[in-house]
Protein backbone atom coordinates (compact mmCIF):
# COMPACT_ATOMS: atom_id res chain seq x y z
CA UNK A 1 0.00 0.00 0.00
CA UNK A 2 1.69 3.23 -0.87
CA UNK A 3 2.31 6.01 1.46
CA UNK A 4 -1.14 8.31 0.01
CA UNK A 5 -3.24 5.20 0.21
CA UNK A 6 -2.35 4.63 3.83
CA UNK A 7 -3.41 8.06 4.69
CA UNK A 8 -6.88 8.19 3.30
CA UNK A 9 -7.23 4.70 5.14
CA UNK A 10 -6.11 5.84 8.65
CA UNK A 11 -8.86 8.75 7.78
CA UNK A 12 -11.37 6.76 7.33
CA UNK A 13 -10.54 4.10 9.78
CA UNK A 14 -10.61 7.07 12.42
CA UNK A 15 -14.35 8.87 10.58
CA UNK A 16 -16.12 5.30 10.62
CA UNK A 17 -14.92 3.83 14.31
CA UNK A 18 -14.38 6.56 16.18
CA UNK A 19 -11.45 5.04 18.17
CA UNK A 20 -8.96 2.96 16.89
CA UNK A 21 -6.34 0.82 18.77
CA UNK A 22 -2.32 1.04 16.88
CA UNK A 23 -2.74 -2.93 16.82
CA UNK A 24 -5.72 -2.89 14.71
CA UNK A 25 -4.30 0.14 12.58
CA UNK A 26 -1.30 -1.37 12.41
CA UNK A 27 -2.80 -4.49 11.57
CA UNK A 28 -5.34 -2.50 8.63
CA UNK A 29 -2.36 -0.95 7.18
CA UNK A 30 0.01 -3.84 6.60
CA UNK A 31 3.27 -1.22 8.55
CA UNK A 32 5.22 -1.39 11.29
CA UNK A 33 5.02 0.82 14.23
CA UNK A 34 7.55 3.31 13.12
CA UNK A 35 5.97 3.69 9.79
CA UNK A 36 2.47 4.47 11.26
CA UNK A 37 4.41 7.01 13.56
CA UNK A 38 5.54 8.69 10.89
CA UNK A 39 2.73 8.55 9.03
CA UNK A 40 0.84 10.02 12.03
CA UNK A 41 3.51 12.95 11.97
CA UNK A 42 2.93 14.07 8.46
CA UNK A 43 -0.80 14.18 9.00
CA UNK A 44 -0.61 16.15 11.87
CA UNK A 45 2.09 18.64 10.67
CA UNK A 46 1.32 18.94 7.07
CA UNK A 47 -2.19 18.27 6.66
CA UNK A 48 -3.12 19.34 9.97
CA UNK A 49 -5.15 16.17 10.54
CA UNK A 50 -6.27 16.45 14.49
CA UNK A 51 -5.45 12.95 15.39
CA UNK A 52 -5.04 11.78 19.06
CA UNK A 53 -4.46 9.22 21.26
CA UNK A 54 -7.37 8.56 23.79
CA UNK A 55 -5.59 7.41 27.35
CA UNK A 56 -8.62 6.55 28.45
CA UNK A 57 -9.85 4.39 25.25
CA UNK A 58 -6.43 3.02 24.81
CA UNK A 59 -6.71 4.14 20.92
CA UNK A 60 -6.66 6.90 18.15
CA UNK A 61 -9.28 9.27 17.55
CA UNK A 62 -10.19 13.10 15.25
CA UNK A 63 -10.30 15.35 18.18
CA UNK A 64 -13.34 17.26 17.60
């Protein structure tokens, strides 16, 4: 899966569950953790995607 592909998926992943756990994306995107990090770091500095991580619900979510 190339690099813009991933993107759109951890987008949608995020708009359809809600909150997603790094196994499952991890698992859904076919990367390992450091990829997904960075991945995570270009859509939050140069898309300005407001992704989180959730303490409380132990996964990823668009804070609103």
């Amino acid at each position: 899966m190339e690099r813009t592909e991933r993107f759109y998926k951890i987008q949608n992943l995020l708009r359809s569950r809600k909150f997603v756990g790094t196994q499952e994306l991890l698992e859904e995107l076919g990367v390992s953790r450091a990829t997904f990090k960075r991945d995570l770091e270009y859509l939050r500095e140069r898309m300005h995607a407001p992704i989180v991580f959730d303490r409380d619900q132990e996964a990823y979510r668009f804070d609103p």
